[in-house]
C-alpha atoms as a PDB file:
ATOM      1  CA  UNK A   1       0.000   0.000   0.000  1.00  0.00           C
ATOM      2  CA  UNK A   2       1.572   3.494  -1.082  1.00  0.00           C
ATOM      3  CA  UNK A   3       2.528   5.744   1.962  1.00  0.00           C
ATOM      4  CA  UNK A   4      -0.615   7.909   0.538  1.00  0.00           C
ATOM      5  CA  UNK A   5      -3.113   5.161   1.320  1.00  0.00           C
ATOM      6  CA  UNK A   6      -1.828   5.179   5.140  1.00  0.00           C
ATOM      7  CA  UNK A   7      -2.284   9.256   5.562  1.00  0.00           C
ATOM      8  CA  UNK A   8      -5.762   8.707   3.604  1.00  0.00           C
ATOM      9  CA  UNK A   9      -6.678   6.790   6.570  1.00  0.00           C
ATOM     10  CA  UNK A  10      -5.237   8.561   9.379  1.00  0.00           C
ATOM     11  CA  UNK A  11      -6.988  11.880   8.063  1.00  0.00           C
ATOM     12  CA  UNK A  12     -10.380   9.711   7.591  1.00  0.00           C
ATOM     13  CA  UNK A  13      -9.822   8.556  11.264  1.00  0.00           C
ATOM     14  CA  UNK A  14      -8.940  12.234  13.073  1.00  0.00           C
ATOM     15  CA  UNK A  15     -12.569  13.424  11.131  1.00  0.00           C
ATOM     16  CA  UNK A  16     -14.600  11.549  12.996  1.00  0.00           C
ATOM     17  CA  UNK A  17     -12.442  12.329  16.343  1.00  0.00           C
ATOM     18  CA  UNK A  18     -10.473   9.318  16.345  1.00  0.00           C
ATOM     19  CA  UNK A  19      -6.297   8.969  16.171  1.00  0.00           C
ATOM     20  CA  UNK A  20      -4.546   6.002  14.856  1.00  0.00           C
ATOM     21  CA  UNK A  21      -2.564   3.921  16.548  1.00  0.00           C
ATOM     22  CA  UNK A  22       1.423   4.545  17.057  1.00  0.00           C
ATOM     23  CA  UNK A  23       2.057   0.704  16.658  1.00  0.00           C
ATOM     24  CA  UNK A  24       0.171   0.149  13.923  1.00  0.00           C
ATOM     25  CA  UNK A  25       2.186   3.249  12.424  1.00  0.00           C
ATOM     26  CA  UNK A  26       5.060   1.867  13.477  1.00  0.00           C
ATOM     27  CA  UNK A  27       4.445  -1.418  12.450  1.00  0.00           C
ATOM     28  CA  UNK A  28       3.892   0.092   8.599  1.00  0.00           C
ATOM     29  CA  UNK A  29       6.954   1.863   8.054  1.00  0.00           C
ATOM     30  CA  UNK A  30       8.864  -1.415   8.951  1.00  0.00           C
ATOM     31  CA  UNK A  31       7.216  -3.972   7.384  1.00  0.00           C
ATOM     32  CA  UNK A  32       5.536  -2.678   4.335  1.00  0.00           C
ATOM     33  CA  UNK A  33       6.705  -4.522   1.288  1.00  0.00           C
ATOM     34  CA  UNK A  34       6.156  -2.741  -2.584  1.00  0.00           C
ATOM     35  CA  UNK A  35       5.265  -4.491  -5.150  1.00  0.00           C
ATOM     36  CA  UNK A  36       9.037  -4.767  -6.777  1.00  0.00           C
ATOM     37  CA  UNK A  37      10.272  -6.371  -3.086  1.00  0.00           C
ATOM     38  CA  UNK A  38       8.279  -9.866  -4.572  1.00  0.00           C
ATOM     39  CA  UNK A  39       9.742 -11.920  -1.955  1.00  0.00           C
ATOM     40  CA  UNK A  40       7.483 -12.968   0.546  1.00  0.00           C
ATOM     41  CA  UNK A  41       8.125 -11.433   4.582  1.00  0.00           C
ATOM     42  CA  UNK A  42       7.768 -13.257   7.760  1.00  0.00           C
ATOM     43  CA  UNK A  43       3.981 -13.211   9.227  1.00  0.00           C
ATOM     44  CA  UNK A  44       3.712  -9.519  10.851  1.00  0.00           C
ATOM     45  CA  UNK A  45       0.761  -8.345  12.831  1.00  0.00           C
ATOM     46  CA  UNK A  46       0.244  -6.365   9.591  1.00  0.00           C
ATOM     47  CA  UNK A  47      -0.478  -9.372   7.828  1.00  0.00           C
ATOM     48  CA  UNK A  48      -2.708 -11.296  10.424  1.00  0.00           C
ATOM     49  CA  UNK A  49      -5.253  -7.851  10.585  1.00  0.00           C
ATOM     50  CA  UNK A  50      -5.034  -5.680  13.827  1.00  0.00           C
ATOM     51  CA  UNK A  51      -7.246  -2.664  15.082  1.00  0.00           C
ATOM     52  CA  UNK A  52      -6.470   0.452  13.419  1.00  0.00           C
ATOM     53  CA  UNK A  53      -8.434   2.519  15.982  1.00  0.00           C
ATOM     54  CA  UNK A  54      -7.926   3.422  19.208  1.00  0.00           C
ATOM     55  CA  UNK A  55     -10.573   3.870  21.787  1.00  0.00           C
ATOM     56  CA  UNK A  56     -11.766   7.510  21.249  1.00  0.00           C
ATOM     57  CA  UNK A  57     -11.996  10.249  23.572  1.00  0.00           C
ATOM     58  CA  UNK A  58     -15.237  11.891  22.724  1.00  0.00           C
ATOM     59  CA  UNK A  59     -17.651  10.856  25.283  1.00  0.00           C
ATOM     60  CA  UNK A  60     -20.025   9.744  22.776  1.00  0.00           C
ATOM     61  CA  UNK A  61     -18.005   8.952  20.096  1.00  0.00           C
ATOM     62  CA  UNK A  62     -19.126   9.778  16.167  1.00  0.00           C
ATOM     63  CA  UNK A  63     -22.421  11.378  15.426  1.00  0.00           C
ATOM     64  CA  UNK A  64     -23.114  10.836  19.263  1.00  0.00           C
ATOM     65  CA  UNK A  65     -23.712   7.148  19.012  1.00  0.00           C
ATOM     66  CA  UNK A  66     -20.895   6.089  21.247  1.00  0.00           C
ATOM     67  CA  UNK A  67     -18.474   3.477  21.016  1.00  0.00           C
ATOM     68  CA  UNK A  68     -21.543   0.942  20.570  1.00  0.00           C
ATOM     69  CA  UNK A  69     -21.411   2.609  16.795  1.00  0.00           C
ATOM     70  CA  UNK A  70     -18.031   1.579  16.634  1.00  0.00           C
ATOM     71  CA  UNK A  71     -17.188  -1.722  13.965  1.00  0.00           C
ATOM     72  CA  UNK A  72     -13.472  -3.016  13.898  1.00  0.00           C
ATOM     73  CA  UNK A  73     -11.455  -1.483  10.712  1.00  0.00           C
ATOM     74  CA  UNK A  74      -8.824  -3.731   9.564  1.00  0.00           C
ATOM     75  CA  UNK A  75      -6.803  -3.944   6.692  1.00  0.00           C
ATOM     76  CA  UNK A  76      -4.106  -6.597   5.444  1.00  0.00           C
ATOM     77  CA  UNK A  77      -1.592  -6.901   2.626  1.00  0.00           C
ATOM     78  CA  UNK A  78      -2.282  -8.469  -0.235  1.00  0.00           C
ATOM     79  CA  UNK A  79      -3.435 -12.136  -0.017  1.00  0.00           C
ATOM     80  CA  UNK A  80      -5.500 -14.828  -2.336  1.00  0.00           C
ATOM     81  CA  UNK A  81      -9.378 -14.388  -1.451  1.00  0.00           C
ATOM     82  CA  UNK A  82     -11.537 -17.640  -0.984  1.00  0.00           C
ATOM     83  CA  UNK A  83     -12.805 -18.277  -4.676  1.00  0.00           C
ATOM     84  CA  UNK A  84     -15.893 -17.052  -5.384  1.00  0.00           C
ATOM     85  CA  UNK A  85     -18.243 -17.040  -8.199  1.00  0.00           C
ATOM     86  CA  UNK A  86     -17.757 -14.126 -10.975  1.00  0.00           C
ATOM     87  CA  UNK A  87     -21.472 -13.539 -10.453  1.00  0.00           C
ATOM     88  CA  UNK A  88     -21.009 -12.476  -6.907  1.00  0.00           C
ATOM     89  CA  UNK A  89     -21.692  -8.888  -6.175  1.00  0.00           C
ATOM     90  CA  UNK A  90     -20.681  -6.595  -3.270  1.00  0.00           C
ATOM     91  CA  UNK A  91     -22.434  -4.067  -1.923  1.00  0.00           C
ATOM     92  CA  UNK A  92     -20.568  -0.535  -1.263  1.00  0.00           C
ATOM     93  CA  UNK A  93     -21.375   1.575   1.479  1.00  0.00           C
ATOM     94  CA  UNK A  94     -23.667   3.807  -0.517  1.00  0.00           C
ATOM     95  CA  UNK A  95     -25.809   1.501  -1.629  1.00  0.00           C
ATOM     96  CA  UNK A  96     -24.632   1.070  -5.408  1.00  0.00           C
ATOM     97  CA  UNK A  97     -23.384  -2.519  -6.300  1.00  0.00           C
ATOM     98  CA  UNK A  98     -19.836  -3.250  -7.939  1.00  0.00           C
ATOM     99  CA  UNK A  99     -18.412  -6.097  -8.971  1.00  0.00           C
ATOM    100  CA  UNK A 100     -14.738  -7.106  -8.176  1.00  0.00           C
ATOM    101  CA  UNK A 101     -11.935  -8.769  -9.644  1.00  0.00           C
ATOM    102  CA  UNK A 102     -10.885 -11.882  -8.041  1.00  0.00           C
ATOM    103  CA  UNK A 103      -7.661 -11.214  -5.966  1.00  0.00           C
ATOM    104  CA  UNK A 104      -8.247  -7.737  -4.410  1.00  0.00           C
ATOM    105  CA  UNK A 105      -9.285  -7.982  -0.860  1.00  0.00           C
ATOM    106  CA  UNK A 106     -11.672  -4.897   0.993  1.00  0.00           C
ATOM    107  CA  UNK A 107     -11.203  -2.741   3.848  1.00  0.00           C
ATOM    108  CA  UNK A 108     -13.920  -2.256   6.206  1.00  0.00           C
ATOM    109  CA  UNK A 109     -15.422   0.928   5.897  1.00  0.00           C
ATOM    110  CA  UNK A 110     -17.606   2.482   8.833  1.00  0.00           C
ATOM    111  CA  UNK A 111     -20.948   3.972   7.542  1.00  0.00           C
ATOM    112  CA  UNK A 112     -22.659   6.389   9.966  1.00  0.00           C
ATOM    113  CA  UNK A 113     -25.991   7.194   9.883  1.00  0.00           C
ATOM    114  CA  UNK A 114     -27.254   9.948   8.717  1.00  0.00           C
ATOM    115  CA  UNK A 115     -31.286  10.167  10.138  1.00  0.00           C
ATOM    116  CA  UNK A 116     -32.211  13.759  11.769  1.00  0.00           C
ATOM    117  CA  UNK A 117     -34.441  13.926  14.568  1.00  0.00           C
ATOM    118  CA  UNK A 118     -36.458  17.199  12.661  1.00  0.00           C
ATOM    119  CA  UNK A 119     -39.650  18.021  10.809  1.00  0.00           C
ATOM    120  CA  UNK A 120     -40.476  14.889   8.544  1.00  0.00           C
ATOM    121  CA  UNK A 121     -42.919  15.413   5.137  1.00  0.00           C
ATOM    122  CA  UNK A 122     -45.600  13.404   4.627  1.00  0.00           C
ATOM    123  CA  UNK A 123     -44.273  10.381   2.528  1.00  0.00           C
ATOM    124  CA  UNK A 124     -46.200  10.625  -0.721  1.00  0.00           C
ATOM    125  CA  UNK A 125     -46.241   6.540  -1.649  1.00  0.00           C
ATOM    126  CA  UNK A 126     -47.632   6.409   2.200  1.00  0.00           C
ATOM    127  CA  UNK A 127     -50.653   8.912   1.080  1.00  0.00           C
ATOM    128  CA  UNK A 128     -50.799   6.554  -2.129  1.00  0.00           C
ATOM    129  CA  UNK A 129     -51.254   3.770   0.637  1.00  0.00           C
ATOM    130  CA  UNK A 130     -53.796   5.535   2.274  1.00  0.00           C
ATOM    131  CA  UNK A 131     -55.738   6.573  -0.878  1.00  0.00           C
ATOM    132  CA  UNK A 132     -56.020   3.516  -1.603  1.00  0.00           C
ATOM    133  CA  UNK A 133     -57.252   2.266   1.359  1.00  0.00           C
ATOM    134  CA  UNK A 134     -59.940   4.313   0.813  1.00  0.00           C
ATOM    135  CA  UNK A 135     -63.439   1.733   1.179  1.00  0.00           C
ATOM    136  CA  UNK A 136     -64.966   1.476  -2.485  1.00  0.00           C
ATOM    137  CA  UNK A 137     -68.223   2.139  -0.922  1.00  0.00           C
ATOM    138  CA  UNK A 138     -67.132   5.879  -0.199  1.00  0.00           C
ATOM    139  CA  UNK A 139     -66.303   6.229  -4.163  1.00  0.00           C
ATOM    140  CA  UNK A 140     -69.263   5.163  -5.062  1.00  0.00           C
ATOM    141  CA  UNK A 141     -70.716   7.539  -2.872  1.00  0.00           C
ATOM    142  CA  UNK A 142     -68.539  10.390  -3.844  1.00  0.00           C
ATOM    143  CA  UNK A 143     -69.393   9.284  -7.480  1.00  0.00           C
ATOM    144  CA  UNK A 144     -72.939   9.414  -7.485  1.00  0.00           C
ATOM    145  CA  UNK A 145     -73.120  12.626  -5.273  1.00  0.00           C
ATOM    146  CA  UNK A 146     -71.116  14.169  -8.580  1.00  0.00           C
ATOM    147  CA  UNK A 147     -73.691  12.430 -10.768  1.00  0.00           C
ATOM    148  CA  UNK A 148     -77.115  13.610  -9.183  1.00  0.00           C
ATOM    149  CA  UNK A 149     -74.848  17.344  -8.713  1.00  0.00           C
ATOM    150  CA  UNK A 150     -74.584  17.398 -12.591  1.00  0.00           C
ATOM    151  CA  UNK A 151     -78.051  16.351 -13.598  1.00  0.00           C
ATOM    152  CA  UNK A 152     -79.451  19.062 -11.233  1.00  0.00           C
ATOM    153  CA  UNK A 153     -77.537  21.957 -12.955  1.00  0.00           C
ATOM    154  CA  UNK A 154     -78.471  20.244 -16.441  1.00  0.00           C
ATOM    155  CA  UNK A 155     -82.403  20.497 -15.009  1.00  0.00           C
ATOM    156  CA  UNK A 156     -81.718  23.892 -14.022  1.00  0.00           C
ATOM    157  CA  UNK A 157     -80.013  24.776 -17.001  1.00  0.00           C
ATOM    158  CA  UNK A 158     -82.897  23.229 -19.226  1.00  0.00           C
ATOM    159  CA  UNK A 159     -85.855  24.937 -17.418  1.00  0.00           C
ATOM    160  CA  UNK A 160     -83.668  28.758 -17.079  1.00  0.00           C
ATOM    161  CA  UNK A 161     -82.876  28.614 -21.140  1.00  0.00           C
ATOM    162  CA  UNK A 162     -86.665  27.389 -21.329  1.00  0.00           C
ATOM    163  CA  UNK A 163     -87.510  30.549 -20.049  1.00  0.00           C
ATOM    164  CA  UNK A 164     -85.738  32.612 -22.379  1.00  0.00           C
ATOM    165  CA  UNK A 165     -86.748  31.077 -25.284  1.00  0.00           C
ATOM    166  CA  UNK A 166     -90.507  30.721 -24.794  1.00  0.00           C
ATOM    167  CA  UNK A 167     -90.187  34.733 -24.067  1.00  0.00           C
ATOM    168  CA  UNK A 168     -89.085  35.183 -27.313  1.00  0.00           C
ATOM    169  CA  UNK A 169     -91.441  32.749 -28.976  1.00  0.00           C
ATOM    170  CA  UNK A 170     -94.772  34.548 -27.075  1.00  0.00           C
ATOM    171  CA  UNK A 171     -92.845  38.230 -27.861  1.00  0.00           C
ATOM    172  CA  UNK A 172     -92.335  37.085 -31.417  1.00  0.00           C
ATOM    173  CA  UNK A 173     -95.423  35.239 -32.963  1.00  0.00           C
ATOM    174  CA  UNK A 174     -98.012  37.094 -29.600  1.00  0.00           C
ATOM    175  CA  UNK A 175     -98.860  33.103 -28.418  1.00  0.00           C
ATOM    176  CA  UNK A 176    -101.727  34.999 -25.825  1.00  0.00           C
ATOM    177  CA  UNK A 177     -99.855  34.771 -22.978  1.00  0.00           C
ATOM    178  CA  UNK A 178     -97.568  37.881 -21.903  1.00  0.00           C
ATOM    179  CA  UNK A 179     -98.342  38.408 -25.617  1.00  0.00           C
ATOM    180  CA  UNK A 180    -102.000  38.887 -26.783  1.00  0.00           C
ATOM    181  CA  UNK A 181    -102.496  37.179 -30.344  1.00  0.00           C
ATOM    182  CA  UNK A 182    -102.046  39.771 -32.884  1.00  0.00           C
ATOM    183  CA  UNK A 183     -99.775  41.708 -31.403  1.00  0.00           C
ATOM    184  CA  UNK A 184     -96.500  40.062 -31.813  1.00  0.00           C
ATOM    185  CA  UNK A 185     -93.266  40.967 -33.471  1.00  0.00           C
ATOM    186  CA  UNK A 186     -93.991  39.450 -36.686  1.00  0.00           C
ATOM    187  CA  UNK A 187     -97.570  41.786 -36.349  1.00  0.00           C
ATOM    188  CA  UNK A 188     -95.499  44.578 -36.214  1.00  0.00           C
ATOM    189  CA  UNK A 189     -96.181  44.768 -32.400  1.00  0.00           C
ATOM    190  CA  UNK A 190     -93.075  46.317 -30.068  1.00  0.00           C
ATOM    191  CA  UNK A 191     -91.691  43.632 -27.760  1.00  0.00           C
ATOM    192  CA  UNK A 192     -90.310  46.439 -25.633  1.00  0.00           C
ATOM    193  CA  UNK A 193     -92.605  49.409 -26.301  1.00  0.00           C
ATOM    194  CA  UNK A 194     -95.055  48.116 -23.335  1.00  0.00           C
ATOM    195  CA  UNK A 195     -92.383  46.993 -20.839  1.00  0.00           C
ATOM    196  CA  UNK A 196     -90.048  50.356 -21.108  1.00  0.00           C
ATOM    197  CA  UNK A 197     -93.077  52.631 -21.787  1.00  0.00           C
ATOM    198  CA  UNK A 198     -94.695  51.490 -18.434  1.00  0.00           C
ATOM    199  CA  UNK A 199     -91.632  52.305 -16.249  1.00  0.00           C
ATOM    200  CA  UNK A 200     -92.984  54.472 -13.368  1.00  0.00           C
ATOM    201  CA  UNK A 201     -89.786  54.991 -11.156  1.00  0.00           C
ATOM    202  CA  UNK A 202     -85.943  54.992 -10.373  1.00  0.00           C
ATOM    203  CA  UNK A 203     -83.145  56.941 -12.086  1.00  0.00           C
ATOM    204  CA  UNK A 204     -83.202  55.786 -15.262  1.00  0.00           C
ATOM    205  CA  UNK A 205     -87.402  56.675 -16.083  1.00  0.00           C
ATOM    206  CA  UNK A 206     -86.567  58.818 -18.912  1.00  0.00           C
ATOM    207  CA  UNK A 207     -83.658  56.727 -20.454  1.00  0.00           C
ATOM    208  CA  UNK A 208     -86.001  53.712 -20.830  1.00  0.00           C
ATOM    209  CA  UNK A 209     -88.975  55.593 -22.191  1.00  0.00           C
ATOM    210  CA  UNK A 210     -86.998  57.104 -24.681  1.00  0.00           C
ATOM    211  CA  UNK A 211     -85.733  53.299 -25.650  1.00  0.00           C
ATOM    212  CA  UNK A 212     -89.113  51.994 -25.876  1.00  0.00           C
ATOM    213  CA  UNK A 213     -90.475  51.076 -29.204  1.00  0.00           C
ATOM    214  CA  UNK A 214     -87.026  51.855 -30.880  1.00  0.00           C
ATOM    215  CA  UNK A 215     -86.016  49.261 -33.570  1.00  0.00           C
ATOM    216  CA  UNK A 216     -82.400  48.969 -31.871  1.00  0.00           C
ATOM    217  CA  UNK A 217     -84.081  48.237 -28.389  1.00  0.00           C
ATOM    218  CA  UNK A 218     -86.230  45.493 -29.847  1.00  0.00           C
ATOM    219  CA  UNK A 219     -83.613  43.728 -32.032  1.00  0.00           C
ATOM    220  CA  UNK A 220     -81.081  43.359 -29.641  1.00  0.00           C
ATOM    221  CA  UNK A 221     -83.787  42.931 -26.668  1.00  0.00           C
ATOM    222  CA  UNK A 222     -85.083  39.735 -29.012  1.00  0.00           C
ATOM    223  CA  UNK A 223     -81.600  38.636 -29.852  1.00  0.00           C
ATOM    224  CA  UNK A 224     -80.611  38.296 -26.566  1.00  0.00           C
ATOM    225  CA  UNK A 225     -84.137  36.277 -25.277  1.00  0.00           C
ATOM    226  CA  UNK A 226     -83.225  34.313 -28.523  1.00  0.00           C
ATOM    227  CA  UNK A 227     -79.474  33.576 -28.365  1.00  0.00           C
ATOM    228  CA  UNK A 228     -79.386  32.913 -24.419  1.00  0.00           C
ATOM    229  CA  UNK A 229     -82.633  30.917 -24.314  1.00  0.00           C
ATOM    230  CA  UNK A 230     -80.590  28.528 -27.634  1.00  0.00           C
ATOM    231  CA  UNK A 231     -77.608  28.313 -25.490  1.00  0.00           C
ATOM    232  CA  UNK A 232     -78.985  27.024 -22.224  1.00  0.00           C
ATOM    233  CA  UNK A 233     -80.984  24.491 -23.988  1.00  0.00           C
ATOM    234  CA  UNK A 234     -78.236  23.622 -26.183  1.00  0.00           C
ATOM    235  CA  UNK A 235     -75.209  23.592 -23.414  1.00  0.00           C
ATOM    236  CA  UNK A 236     -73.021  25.394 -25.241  1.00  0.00           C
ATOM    237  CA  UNK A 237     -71.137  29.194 -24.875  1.00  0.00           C
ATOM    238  CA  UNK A 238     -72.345  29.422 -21.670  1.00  0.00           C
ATOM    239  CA  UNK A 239     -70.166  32.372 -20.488  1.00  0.00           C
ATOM    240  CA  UNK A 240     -71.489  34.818 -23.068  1.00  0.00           C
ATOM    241  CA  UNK A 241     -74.998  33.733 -22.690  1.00  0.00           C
ATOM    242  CA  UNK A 242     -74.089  34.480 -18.654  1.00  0.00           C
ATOM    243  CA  UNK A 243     -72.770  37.796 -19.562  1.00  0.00           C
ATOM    244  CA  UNK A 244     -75.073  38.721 -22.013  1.00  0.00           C
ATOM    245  CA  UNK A 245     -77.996  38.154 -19.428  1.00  0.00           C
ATOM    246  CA  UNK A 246     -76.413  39.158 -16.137  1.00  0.00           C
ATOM    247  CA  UNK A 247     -76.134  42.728 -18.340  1.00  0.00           C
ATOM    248  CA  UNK A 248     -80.000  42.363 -19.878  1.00  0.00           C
ATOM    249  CA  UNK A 249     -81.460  41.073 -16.321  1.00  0.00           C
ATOM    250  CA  UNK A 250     -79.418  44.312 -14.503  1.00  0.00           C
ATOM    251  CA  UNK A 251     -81.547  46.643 -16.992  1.00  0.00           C
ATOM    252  CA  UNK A 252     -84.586  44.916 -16.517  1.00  0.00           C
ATOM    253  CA  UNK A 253     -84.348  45.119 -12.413  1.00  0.00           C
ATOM    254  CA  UNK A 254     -83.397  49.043 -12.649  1.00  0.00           C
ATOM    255  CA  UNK A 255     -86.603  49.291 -15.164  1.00  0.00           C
ATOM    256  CA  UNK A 256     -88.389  47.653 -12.045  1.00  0.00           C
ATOM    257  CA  UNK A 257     -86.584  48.924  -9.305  1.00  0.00           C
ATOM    258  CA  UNK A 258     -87.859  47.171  -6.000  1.00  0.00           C
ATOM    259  CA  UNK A 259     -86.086  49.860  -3.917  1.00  0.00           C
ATOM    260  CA  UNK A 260     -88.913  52.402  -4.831  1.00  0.00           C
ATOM    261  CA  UNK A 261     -91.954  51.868  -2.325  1.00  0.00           C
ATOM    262  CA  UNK A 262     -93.862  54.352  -4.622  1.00  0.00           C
ATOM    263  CA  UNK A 263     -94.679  54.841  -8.239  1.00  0.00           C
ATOM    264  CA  UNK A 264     -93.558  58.725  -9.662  1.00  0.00           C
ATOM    265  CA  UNK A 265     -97.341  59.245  -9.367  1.00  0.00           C
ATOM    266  CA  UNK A 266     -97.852  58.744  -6.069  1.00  0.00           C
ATOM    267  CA  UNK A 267     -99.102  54.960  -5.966  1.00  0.00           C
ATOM    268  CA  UNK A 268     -97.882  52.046  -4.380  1.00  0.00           C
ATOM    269  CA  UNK A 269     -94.795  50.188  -6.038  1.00  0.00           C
ATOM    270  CA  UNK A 270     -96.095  46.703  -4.864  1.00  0.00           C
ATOM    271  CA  UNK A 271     -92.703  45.924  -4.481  1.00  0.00           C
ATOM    272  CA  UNK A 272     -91.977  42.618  -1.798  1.00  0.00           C
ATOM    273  CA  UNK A 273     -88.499  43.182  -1.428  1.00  0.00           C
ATOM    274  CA  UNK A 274     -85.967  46.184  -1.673  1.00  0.00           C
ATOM    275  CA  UNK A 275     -82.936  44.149  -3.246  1.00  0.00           C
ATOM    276  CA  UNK A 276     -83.560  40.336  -3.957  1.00  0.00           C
ATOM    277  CA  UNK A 277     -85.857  40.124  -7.302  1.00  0.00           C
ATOM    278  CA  UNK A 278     -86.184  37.773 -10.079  1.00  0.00           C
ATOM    279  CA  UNK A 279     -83.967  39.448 -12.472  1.00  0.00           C
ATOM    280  CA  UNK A 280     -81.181  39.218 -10.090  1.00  0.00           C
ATOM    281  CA  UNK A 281     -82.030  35.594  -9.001  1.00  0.00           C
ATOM    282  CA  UNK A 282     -81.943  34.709 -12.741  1.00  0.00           C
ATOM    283  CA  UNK A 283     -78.562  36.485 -13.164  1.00  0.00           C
ATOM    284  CA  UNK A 284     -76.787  34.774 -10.212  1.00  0.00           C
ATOM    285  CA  UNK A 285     -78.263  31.439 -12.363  1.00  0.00           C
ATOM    286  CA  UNK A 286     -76.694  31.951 -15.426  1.00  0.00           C
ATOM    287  CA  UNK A 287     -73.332  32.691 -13.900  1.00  0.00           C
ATOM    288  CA  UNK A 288     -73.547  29.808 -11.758  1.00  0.00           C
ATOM    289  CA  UNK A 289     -74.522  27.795 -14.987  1.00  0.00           C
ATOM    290  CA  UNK A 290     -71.415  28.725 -16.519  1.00  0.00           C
ATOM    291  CA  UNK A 291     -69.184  28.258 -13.762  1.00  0.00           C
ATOM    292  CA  UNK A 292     -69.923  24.643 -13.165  1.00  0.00           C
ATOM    293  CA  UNK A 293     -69.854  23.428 -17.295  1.00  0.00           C
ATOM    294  CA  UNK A 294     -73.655  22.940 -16.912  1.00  0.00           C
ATOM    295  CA  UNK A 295     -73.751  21.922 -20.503  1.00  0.00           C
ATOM    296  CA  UNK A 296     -71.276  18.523 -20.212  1.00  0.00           C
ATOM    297  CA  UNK A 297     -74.646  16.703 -19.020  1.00  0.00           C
ATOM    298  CA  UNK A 298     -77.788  16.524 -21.127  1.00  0.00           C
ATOM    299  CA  UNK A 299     -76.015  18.961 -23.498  1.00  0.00           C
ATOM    300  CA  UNK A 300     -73.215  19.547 -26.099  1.00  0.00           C
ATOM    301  CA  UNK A 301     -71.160  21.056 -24.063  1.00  0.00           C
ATOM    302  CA  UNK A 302     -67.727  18.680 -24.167  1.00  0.00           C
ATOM    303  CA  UNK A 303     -68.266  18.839 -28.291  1.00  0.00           C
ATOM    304  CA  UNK A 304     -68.477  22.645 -28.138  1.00  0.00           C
ATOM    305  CA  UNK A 305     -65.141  22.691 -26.340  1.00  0.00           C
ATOM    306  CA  UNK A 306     -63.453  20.658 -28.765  1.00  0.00           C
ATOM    307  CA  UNK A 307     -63.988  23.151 -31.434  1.00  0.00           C
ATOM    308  CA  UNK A 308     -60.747  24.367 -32.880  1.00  0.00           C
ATOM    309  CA  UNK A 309     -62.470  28.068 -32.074  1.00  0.00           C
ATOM    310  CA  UNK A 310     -63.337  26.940 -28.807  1.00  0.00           C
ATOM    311  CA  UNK A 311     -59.824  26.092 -28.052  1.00  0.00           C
ATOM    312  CA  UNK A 312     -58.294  29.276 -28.654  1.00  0.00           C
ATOM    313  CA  UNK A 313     -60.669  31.827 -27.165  1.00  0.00           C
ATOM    314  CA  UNK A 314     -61.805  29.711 -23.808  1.00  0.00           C
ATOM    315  CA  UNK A 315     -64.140  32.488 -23.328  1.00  0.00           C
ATOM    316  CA  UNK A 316     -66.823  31.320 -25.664  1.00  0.00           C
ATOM    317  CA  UNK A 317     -67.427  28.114 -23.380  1.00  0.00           C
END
């Protein structure tokens, strides 16, 4: 062994708080043979393996595990190894394998470890345990609570756009209901000549009589009953068709305005309720709609968002 193995050791030993000891020093520098010598020397207590390491001062030795930590480090000149099979593998102190060549013999090596007594994560294959643990009765449950969740916002979504559309159907062709027959659109009736004309208080009075009757006010009043009533009942571009009506049912409640408790002429307003009205309950439906993808279920909603369009402008969902 080259003087340089000898000092590797020493200066491995005093880093862990240990010294080496003066015999076996001793017993090195007189006895150690090179390779050129090759003629064999007398047995030496070099040759028959003695204890490199004296008993350390450190009360508790390395890393605090005392001298119970402690394994016997030998080393020995160079002698034949029992035969073993070329297959055989040894296993190095960091865990890797490597194979050896037959006539090269080891030195034990101490291996510490390394464990801190400090804040431990959460192992993630042990929360993979744990998932799947899980009783298959509580997914099912979880399952069909998403299941009967989904077909109630499809319901909702069906009877909202419902709504919508049979407004513009009564408004368009006067079906008798809101409508009186005769007096639809296609009559050449106003769909929002009696609705904006009959506004009798809050801030905007004037603004709205002014609209009513105009051909811009009814086209785009009718466009919106008609587009937002197709795309509930369809399930598709259910953000505009929540924007579009949030901004058409905000109109319609100022046109009402349940904070008025009397008419401009003195009356009663009739109203029930200062804030919370049907425009606004319809409004907080349509953005809900759109929020939760009411149109995957009972609608064409997962086609629609497979559109190339679709795709690149997420808005129109």
């Amino acid at each position: 062994m080259p003087n340089g193995g000898l000092r590797m050791v020493e200066n491995g030993l005093k880093a862990y708080g240990y010294e080496p000891d003066p015999f076996v020093t001793r017993v090195f520098g007189t006895y150690r043979k090179t390779h050129d010598d090759g003629h064999p020397s007398p047995p030496t207590p070099l040759s028959t393996g003695v204890n490199l390491v004296r008993p350390s001062t450190h009360p508790n030795g390395p890393c605090g595990q005392g001298r119970s930590a402690l394994r016997p480090r030998t080393f020995g000149t160079r002698r034949p190894p029992p035969r073993r099979h070329e297959s055989e593998q040894r296993r190095t102190p960091t865990g890797t394998v490597a194979h050896l060549p037959e006539g090269i013999t080891t030195m034990a090596v101490h291996e510490h470890s390394h464990r801190s007594s400090g804040l431990h994560l959460p192992s993630i294959r042990r929360n993979r345990t744990a998932a799947a643990s899980i009783p298959e009765s509580a997914v099912s449950a979880h399952s069909e609570t998403h299941t009967a969740r989904a077909y109630v916002f499809a319901s909702l979504r069906l009877l909202t756009g419902f709504v919508f559309l049979w407004a513009f159907l009564d408004k368009t062709f006067g079906l008798g209901y809101a409508t009186p027959s005769g007096k639809g659109w296609i009559d050449g009736g106003s769909p929002t000549k009696g609705f904006l004309g009959g506004v009798a208080a809050g801030p905007m009075e004037s603004a709205f009589h002014s609209w009513a009757g105009d051909a811009w006010a009814d086209w785009l009043f009718m466009l919106g009953l008609l587009g937002i009533g197709v795309a509930l009942i369809a399930g598709v571009a259910l953000r505009p068709a929540a924007v579009a009506g949030t901004v058409m049912m905000a109109l319609m409640w100022a046109a009402e305005w349940p904070p008025a408790r009397t008419l401009s002429d003195g009356s009663p307003s009739m109203s029930t309720n200062p804030f919370a009205e049907y425009h606004l309950i319809y409004a907080v439906v349509l953005i809900a709609l759109a929020v939760v993808s009411a149109g995957d279920t009972l609608g064409l909603g997962k086609l629609w968002t497979r559109l190339p369009l679709v795709r690149r402008s997420p808005w129109l969902r």
